[in-house]
C-alpha atoms as a PDB file:
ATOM      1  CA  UNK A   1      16.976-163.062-121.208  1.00  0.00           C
ATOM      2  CA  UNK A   2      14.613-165.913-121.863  1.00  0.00           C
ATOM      3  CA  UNK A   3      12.779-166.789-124.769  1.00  0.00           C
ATOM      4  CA  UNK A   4       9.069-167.196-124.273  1.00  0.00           C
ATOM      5  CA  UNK A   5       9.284-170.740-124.657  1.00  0.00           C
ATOM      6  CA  UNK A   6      11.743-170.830-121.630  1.00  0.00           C
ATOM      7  CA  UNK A   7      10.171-168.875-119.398  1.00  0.00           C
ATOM      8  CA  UNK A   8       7.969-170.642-116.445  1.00  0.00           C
ATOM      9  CA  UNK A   9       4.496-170.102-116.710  1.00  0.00           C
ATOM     10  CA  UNK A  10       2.005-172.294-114.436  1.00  0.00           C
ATOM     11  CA  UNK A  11      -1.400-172.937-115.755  1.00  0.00           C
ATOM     12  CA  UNK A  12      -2.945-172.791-112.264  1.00  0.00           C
ATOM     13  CA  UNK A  13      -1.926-169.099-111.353  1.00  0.00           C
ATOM     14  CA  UNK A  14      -3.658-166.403-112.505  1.00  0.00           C
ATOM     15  CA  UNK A  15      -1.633-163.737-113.923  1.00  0.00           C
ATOM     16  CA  UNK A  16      -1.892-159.397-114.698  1.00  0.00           C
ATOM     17  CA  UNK A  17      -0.269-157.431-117.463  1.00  0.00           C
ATOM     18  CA  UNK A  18       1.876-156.043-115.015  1.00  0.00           C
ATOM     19  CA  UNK A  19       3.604-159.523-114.409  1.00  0.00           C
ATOM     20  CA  UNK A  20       2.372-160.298-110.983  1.00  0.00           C
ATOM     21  CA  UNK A  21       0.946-164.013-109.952  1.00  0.00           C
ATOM     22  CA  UNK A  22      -2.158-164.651-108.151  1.00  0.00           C
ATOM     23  CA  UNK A  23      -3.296-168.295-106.530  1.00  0.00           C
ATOM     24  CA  UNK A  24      -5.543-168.781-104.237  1.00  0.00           C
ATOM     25  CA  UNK A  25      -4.970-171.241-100.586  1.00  0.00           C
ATOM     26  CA  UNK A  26      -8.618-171.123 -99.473  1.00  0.00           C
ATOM     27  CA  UNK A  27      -9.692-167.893 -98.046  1.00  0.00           C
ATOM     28  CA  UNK A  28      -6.176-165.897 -98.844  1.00  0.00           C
ATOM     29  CA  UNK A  29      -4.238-165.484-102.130  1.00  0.00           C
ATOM     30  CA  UNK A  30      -0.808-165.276-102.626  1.00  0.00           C
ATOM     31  CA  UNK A  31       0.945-162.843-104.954  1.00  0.00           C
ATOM     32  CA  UNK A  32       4.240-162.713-106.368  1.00  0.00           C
ATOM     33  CA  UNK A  33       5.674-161.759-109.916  1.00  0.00           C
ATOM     34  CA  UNK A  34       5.929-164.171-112.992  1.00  0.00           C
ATOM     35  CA  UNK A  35       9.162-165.638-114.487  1.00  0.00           C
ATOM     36  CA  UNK A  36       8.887-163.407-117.108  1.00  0.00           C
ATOM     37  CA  UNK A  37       9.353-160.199-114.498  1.00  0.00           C
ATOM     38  CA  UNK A  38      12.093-161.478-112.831  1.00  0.00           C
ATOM     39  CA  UNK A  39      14.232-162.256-115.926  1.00  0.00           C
ATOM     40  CA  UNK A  40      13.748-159.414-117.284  1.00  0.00           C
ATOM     41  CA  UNK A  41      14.843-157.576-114.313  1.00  0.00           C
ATOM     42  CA  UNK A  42      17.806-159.484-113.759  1.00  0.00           C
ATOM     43  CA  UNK A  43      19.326-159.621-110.268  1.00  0.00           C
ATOM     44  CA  UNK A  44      17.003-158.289-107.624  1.00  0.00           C
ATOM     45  CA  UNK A  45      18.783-156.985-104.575  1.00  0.00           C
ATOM     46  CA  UNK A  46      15.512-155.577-102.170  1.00  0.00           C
ATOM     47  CA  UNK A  47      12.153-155.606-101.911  1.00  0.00           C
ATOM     48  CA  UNK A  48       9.989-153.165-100.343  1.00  0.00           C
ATOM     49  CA  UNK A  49       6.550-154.738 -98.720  1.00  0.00           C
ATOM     50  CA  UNK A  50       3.474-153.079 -96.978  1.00  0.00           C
ATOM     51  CA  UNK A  51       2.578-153.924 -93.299  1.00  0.00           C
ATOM     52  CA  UNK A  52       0.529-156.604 -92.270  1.00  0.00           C
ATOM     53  CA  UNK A  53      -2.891-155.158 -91.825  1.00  0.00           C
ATOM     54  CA  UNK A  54      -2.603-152.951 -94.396  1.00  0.00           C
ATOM     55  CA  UNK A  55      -5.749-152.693 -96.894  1.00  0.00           C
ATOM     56  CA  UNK A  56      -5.226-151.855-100.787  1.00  0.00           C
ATOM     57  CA  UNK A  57      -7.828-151.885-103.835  1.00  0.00           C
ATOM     58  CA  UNK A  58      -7.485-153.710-106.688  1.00  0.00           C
ATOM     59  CA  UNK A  59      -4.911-152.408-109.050  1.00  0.00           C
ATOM     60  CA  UNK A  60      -2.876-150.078-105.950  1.00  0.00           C
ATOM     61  CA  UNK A  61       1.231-150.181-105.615  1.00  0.00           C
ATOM     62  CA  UNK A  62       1.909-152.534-103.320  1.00  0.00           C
ATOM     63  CA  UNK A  63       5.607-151.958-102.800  1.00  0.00           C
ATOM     64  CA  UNK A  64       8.719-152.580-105.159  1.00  0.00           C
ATOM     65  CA  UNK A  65      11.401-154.612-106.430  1.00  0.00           C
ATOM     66  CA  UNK A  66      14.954-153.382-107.255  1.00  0.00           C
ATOM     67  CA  UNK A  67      17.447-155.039-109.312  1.00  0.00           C
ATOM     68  CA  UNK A  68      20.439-154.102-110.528  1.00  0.00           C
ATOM     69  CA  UNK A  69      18.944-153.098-113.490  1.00  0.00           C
ATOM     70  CA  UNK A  70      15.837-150.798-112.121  1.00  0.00           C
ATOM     71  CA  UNK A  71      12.657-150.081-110.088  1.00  0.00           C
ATOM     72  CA  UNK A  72       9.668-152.221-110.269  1.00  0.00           C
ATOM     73  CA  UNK A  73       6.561-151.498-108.509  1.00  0.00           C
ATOM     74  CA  UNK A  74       3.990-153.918-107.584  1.00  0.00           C
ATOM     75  CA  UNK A  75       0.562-153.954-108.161  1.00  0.00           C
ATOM     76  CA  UNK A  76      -2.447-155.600-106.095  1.00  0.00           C
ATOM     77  CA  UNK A  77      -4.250-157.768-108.622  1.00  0.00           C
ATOM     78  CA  UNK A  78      -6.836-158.297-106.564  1.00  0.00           C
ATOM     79  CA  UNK A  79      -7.907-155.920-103.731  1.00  0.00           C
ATOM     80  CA  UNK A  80      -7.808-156.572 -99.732  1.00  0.00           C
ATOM     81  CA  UNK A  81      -6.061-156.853 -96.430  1.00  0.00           C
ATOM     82  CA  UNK A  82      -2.354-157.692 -96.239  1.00  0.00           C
ATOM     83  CA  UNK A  83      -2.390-160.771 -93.975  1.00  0.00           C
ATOM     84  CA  UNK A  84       1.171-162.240 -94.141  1.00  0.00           C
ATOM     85  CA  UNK A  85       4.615-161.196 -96.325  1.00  0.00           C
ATOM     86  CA  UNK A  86       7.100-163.276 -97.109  1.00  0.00           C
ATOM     87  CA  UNK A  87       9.979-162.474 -94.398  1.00  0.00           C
ATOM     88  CA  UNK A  88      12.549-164.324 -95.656  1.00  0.00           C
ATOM     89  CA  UNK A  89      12.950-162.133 -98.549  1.00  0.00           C
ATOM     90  CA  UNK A  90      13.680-159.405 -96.643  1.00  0.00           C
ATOM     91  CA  UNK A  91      17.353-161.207 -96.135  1.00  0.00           C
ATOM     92  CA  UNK A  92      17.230-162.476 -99.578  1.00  0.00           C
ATOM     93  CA  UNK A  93      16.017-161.153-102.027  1.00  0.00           C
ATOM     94  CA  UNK A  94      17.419-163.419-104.643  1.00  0.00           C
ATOM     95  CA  UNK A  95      14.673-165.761-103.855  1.00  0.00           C
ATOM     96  CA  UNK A  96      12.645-164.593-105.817  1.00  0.00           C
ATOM     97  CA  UNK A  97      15.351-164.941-109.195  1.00  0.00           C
ATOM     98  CA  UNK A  98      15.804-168.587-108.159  1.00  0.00           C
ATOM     99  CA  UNK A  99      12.408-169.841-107.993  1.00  0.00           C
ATOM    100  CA  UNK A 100       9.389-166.689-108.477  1.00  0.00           C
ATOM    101  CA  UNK A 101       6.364-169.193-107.367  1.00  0.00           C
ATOM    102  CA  UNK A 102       7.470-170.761-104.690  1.00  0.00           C
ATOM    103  CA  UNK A 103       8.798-167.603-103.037  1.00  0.00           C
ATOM    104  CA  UNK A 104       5.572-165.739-103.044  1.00  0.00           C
ATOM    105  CA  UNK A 105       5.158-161.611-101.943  1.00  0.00           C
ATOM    106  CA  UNK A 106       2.649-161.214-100.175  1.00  0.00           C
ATOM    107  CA  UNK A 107      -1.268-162.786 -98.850  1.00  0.00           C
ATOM    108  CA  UNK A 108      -4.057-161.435 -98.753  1.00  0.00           C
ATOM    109  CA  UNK A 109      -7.345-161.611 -97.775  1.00  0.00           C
ATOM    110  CA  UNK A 110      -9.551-160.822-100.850  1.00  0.00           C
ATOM    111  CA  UNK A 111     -12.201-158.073-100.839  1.00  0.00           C
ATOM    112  CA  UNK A 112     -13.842-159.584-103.410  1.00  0.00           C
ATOM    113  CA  UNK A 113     -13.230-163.097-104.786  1.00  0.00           C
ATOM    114  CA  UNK A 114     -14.645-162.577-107.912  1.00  0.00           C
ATOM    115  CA  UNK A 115     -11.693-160.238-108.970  1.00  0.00           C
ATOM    116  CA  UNK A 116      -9.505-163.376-109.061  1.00  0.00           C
ATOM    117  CA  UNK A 117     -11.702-164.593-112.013  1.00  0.00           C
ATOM    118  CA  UNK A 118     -11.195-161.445-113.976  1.00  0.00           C
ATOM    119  CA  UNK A 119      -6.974-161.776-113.652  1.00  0.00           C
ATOM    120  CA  UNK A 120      -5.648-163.302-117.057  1.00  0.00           C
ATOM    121  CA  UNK A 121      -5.249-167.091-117.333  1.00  0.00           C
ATOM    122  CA  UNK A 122      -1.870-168.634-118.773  1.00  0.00           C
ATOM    123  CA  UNK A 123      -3.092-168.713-122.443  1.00  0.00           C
ATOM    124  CA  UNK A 124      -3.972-164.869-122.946  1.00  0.00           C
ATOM    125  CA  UNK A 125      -0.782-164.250-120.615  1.00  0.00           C
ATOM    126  CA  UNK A 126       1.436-165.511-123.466  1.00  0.00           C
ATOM    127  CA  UNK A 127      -0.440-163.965-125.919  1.00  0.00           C
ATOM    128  CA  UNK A 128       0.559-160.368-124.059  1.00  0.00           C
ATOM    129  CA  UNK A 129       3.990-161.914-124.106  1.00  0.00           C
ATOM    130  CA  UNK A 130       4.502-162.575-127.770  1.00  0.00           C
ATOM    131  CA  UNK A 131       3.513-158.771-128.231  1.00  0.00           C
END
């Protein structure tokens, strides 16, 4: 497993103690799951998305992530409609061990866009981190 100072942490997402991502692309957000949450997984072999269309508050399992190692659910860090999931990881899974930003979960269309600005920032994300 990585150290902290190895692990990937962008300074322009916005982040949850449970290790999922938030960023927003105008009027939608995409969510996936820090470095951290995929290392210490290990190899994840499915994930489990909702529907598009589907609606979710803030803090609601979204679906899961298996590895070989366990059972991860997701959590909405912010709450609102499902309006896109990423298909491709529905083949591959993997994606999201190679590179956890770029292959985003899910987008969504915020209920409220204020909730974004309550979701950790990179600094006191470490500092959950380090324990």
């Amino acid at each position: 497993m990585k150290e902290l100072n190895e692990l990937n942490l962008p300074e322009d997402l916005r982040y949850t103690e449970d290790h999922e991502w938030a960023t927003t692309g105008g009027e939608t957000l995409k969510i996936g799951v820090s470095d951290y949450a995929q290392d210490q997984l290990g190899d994840i072999v499915f994930v489990e998305v909702p529907e598009v269309g589907d609606s979710f508050d803030k803090g609601d399992e979204f679906g899961t992530l298996e590895s070989v190692k366990a059972v991860s659910e997701l959590y909405l860090p912010v709450g609102g409609e499902i309006v896109a999931v990423n298909e491709a990881l529905e083949d591959s899974p993997e994606l999201i061990n190679e590179d956890p930003y770029a292959n985003w979960i899910v987008e969504i269309k915020p209920a409220d866009t204020g909730e974004l600005e309550q979701l950790l920032t990179v600094e006191a994300y470490r500092e959950i981190l380090k324990g």
